[in-house]
Protein backbone atom coordinates (compact mmCIF):
# COMPACT_ATOMS: atom_id res chain seq x y z
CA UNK A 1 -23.81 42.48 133.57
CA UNK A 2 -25.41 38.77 133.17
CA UNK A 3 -25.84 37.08 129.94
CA UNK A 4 -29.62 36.26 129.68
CA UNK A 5 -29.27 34.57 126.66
CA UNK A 6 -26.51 31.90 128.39
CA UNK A 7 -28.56 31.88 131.54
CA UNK A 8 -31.68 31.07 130.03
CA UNK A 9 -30.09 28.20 127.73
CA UNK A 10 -28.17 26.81 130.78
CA UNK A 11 -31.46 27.09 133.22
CA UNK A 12 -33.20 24.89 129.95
CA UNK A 13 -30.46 22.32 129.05
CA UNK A 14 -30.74 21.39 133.64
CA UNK A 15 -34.32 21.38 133.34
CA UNK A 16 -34.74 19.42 129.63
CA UNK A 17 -31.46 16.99 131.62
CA UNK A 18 -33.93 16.34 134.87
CA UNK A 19 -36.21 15.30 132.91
CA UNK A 20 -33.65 13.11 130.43
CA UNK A 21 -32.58 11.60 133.78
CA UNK A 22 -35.53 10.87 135.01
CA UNK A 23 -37.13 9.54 131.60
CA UNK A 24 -33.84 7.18 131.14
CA UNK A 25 -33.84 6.13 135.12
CA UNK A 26 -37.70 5.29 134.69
CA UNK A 27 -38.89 4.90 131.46
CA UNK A 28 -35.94 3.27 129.29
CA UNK A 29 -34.77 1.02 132.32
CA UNK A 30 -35.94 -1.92 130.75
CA UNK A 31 -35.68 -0.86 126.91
CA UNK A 32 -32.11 -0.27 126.89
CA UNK A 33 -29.26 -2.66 127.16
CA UNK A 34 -27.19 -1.54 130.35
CA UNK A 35 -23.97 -0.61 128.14
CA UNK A 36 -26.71 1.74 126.39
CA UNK A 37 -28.47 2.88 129.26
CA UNK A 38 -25.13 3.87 130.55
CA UNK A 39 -24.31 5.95 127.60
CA UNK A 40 -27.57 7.52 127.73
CA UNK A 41 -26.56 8.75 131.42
CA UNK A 42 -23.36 9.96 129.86
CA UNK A 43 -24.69 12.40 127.82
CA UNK A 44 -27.46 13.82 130.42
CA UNK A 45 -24.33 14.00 133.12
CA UNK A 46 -22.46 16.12 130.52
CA UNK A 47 -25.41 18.19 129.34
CA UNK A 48 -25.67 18.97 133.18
CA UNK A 49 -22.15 19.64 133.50
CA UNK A 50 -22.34 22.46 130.57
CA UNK A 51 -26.26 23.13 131.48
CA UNK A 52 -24.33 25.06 135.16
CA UNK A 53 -20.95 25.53 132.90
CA UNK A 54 -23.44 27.97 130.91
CA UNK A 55 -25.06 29.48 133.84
CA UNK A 56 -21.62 30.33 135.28
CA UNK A 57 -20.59 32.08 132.06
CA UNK A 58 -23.80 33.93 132.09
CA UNK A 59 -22.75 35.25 135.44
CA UNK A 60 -18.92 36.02 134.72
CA UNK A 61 -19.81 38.27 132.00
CA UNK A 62 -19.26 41.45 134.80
CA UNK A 63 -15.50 39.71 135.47
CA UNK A 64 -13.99 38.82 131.87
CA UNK A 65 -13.48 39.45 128.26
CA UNK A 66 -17.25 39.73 126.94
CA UNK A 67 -15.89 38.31 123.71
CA UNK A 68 -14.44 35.32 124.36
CA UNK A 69 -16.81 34.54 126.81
CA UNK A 70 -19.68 34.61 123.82
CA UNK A 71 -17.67 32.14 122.15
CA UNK A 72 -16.96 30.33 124.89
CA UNK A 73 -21.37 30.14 125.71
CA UNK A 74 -21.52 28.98 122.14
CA UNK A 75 -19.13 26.11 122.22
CA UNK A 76 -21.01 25.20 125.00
CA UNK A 77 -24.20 25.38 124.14
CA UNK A 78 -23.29 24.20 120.26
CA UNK A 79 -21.13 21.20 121.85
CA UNK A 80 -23.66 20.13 124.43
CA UNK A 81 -26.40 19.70 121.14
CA UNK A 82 -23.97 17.70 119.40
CA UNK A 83 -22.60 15.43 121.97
CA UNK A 84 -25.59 15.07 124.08
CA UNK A 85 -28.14 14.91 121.59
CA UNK A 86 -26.17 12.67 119.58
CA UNK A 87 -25.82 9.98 122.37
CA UNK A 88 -29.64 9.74 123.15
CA UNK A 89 -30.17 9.52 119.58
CA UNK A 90 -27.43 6.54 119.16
CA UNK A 91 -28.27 4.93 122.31
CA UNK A 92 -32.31 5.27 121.84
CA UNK A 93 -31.49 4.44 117.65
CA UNK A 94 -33.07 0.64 117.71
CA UNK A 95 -36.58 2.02 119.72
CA UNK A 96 -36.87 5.05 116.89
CA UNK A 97 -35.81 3.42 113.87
CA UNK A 98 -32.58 5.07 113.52
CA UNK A 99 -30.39 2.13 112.46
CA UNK A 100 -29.04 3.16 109.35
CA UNK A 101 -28.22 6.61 110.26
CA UNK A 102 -23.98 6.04 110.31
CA UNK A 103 -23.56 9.86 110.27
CA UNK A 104 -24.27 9.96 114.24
CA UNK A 105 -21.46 8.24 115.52
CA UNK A 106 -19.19 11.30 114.09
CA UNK A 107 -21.68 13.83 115.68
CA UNK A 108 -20.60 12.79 119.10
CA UNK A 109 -16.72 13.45 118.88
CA UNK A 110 -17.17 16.67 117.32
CA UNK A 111 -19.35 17.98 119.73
CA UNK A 112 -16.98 16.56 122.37
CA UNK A 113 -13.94 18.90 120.84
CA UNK A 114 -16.17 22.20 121.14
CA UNK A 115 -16.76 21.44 124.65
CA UNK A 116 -13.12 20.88 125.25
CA UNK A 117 -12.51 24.37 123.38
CA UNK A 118 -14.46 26.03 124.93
CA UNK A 119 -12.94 25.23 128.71
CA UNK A 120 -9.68 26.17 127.06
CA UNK A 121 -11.10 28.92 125.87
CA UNK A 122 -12.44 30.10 129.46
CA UNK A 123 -9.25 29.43 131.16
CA UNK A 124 -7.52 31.73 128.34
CA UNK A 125 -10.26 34.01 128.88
CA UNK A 126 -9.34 33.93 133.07
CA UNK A 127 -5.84 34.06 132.72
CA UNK A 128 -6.00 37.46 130.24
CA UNK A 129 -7.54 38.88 132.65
């Protein structure tokens, strides 16, 4: 059995991070500094990483723990909102008018910590079975 719900949030998180990539590669080349350019290609590589992370987990529901594997989809999915999101808005913050928003920077670590959780959380799932 596949997990449509994982599959179709992976297949949109690749999509949405082409298009990120693309938008920061063409469009925000010459708006951002280069140390925040380079953050802003941090968090599409790692939305990509978890987009096919996602998509994988979909597809392992037929092999492991149904279970853990929701949670694990979740982390993901939760942990690629927080982190990601949170570095376009922190890198992007001086174009929108986000200056005074302080609460971001935190955003970022936490959603950091559910990814990490949640690749702990597969391997657990992978080595109960």
């Amino acid at each position: 059995m596949i997990n449509k719900l994982f599959l179709q949030i992976g297949s949109f998180y690749a999509g949405f991070g082409v298009i990120l990539g693309a938008f920061g590669a063409h469009a925000l080349k010459n708006q951002l500094t280069p140390d925040r350019l380079a953050s802003f290609e941090t968090g599409v590589r790692y939305q990509m990483y978890h987009a096919l992370a996602l998509i994988v987990v979909a597809l392992l529901f037929q092999y492991l723990d149904e279970r853990l594997l929701r949670i694990v989809g979740w982390l993901f999915a939760i942990g690629v909102l927080l982190f990601s999101c949170s570095i376009y808005l922190l890198a992007c913050r001086d174009m929108i008018g986000l200056t005074t928003y302080k609460w971001l920077g935190p955003i970022t670590p936490i959603g950091g910590t559910l990814l990490i959780v949640g690749w702990g959380l597969l391997l657990f799932a992978s080595l109960k079975k």
